[in-house]
C-alpha atoms as a PDB file:
ATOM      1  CA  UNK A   1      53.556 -73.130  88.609  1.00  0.00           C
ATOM      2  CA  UNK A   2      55.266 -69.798  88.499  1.00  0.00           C
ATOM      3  CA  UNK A   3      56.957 -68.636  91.724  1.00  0.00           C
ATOM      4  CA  UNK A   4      55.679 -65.009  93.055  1.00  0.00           C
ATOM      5  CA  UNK A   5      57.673 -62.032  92.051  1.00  0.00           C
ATOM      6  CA  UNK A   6      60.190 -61.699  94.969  1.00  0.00           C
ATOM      7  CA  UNK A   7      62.271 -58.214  93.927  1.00  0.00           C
ATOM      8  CA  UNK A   8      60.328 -55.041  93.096  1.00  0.00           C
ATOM      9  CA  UNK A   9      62.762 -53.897  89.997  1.00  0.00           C
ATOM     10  CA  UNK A  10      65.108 -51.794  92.012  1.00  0.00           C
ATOM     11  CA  UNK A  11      68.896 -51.442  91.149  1.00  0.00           C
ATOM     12  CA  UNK A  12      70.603 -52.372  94.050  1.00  0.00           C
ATOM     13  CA  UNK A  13      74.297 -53.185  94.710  1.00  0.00           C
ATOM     14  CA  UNK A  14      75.199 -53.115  90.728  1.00  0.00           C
ATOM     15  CA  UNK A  15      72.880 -56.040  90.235  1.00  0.00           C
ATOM     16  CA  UNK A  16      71.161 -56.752  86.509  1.00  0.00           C
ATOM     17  CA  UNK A  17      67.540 -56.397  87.327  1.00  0.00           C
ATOM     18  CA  UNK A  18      65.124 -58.237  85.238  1.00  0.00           C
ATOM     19  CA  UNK A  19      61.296 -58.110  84.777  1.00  0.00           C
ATOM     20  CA  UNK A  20      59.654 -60.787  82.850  1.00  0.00           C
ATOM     21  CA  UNK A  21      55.846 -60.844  82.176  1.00  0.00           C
ATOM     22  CA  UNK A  22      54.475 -64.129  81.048  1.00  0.00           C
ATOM     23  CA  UNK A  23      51.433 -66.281  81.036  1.00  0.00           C
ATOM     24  CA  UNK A  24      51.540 -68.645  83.697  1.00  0.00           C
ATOM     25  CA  UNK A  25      51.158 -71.885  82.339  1.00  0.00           C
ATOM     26  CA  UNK A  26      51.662 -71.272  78.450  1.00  0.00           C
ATOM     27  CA  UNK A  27      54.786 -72.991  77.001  1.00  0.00           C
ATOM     28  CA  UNK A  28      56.636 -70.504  75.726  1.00  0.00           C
ATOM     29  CA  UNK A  29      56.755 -68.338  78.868  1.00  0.00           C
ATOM     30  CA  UNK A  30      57.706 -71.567  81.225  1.00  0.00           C
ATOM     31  CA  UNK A  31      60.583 -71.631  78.339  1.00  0.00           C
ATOM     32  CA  UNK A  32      61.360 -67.780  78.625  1.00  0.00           C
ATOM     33  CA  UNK A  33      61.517 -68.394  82.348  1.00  0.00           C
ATOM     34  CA  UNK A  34      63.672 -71.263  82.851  1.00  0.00           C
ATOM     35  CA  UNK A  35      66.266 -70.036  79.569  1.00  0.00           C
ATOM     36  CA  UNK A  36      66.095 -66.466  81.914  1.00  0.00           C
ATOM     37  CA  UNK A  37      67.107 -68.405  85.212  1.00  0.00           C
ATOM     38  CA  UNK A  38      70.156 -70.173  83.065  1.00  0.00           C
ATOM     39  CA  UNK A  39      71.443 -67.211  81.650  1.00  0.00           C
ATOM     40  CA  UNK A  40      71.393 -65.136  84.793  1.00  0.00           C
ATOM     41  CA  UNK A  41      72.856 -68.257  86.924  1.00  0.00           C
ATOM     42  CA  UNK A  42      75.620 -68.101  84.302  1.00  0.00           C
ATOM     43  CA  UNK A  43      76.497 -64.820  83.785  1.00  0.00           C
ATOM     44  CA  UNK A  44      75.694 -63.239  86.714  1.00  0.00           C
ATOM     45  CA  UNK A  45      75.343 -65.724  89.207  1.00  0.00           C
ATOM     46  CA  UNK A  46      75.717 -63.336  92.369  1.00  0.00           C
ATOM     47  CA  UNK A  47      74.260 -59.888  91.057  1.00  0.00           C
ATOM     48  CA  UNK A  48      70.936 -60.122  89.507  1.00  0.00           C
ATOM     49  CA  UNK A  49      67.132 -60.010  90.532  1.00  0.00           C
ATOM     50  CA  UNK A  50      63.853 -60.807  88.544  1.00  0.00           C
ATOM     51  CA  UNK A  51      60.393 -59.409  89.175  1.00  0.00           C
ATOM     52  CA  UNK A  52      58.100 -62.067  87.504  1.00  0.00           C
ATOM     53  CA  UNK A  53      54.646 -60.128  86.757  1.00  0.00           C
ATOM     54  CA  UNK A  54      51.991 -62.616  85.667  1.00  0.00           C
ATOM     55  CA  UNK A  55      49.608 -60.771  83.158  1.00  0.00           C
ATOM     56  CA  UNK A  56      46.868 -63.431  83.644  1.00  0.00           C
ATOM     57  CA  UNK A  57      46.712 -61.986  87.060  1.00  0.00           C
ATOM     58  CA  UNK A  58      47.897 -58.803  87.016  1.00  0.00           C
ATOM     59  CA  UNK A  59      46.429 -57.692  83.133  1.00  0.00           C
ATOM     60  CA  UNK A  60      45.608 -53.840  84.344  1.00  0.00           C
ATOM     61  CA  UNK A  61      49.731 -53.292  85.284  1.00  0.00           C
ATOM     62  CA  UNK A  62      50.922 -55.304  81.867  1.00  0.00           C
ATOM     63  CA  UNK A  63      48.478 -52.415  80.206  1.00  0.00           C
ATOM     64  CA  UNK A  64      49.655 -49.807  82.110  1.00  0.00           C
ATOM     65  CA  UNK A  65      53.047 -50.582  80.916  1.00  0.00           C
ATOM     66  CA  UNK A  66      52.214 -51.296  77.324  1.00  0.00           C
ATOM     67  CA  UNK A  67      52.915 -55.153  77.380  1.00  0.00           C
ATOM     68  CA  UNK A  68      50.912 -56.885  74.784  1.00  0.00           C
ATOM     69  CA  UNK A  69      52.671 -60.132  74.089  1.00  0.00           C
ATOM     70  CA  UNK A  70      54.021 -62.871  76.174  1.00  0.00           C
ATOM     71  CA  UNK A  71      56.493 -63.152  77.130  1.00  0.00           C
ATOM     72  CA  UNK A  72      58.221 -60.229  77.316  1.00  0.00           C
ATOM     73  CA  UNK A  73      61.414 -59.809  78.655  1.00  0.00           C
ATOM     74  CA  UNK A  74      63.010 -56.180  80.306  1.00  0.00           C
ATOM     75  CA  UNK A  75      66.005 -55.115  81.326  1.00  0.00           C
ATOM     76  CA  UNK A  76      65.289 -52.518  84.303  1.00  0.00           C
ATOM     77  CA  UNK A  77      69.261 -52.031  84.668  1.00  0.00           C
ATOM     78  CA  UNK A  78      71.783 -50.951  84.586  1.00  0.00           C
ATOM     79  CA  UNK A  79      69.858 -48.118  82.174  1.00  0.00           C
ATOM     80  CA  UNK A  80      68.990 -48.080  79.524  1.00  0.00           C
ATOM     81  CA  UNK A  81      65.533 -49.904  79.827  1.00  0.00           C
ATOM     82  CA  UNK A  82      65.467 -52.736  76.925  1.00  0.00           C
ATOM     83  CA  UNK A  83      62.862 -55.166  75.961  1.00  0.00           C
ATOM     84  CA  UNK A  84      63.178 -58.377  74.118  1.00  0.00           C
ATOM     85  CA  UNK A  85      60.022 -60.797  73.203  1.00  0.00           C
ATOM     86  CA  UNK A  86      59.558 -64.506  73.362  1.00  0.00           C
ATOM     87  CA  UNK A  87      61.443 -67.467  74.836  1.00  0.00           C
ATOM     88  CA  UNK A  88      64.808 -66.514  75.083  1.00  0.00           C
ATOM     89  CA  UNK A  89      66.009 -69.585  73.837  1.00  0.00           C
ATOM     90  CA  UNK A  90      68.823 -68.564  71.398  1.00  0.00           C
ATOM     91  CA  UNK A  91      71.339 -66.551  75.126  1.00  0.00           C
ATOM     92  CA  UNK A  92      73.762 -64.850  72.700  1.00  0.00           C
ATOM     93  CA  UNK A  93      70.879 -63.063  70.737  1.00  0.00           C
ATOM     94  CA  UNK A  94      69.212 -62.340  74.271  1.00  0.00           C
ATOM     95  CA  UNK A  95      72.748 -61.186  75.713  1.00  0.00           C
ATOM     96  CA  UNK A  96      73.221 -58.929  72.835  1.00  0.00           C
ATOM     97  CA  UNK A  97      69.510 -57.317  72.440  1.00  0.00           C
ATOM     98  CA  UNK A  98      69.503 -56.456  75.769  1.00  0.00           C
ATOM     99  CA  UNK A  99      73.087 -54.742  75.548  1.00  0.00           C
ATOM    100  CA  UNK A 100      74.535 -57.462  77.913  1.00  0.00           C
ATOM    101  CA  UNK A 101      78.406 -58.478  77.896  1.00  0.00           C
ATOM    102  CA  UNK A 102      78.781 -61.462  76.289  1.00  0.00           C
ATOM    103  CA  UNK A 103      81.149 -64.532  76.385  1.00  0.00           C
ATOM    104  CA  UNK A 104      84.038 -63.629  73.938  1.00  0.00           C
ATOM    105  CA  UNK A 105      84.864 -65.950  71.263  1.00  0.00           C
ATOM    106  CA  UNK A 106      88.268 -67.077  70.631  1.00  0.00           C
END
């Protein structure tokens, strides 16, 4: 089951802010959601929000806003808007397509 969307996308308080459209119910966006939950516990456990936007129910806004696969991942901010597709599996790729910080290596 996929919890309701409980932020509307703003940029508050220097948070990340996250909007991920998926399928509810299809594996790979159950995936993108729980891999998007880890990484944002880990690296910023205290200043991020997600919008979750179900395109099953809510096909006419994924439209509007020119989503055609699932699951798609954006980055609302800090600016600039970035997308990134699928399950979000492999977090440095993710941290560095959406222009993230990332952990250094020694």
């Amino acid at each position: 089951m996929i919890p309701s969307a409980s932020n509307q996308g703003k940029h508050t308080n220097g948070a990340y802010v996250f909007r991920l459209y998926l399928a509810s119910g299809a594996p790979n966006s159950v995936r993108a959601l729980a891999n998007l939950y880890a990484i944002c516990r880990k690296h910023f456990p205290n200043s991020h929000r997600i919008e979750l936007i179900d395109v099953l129910k809510e096909p006419l806004r994924a439209l509007a806003e020119a989503i055609l696969v699932t699951p798609t991942l954006v980055k609302i901010s800090p600016e600039p808007e970035l997308q990134i597709i699928g399950n979000l599996s492999d977090e440095e790729e993710v941290l560095r397509a959406l222009g993230l910080p990332q952990r250094e290596t020694p």
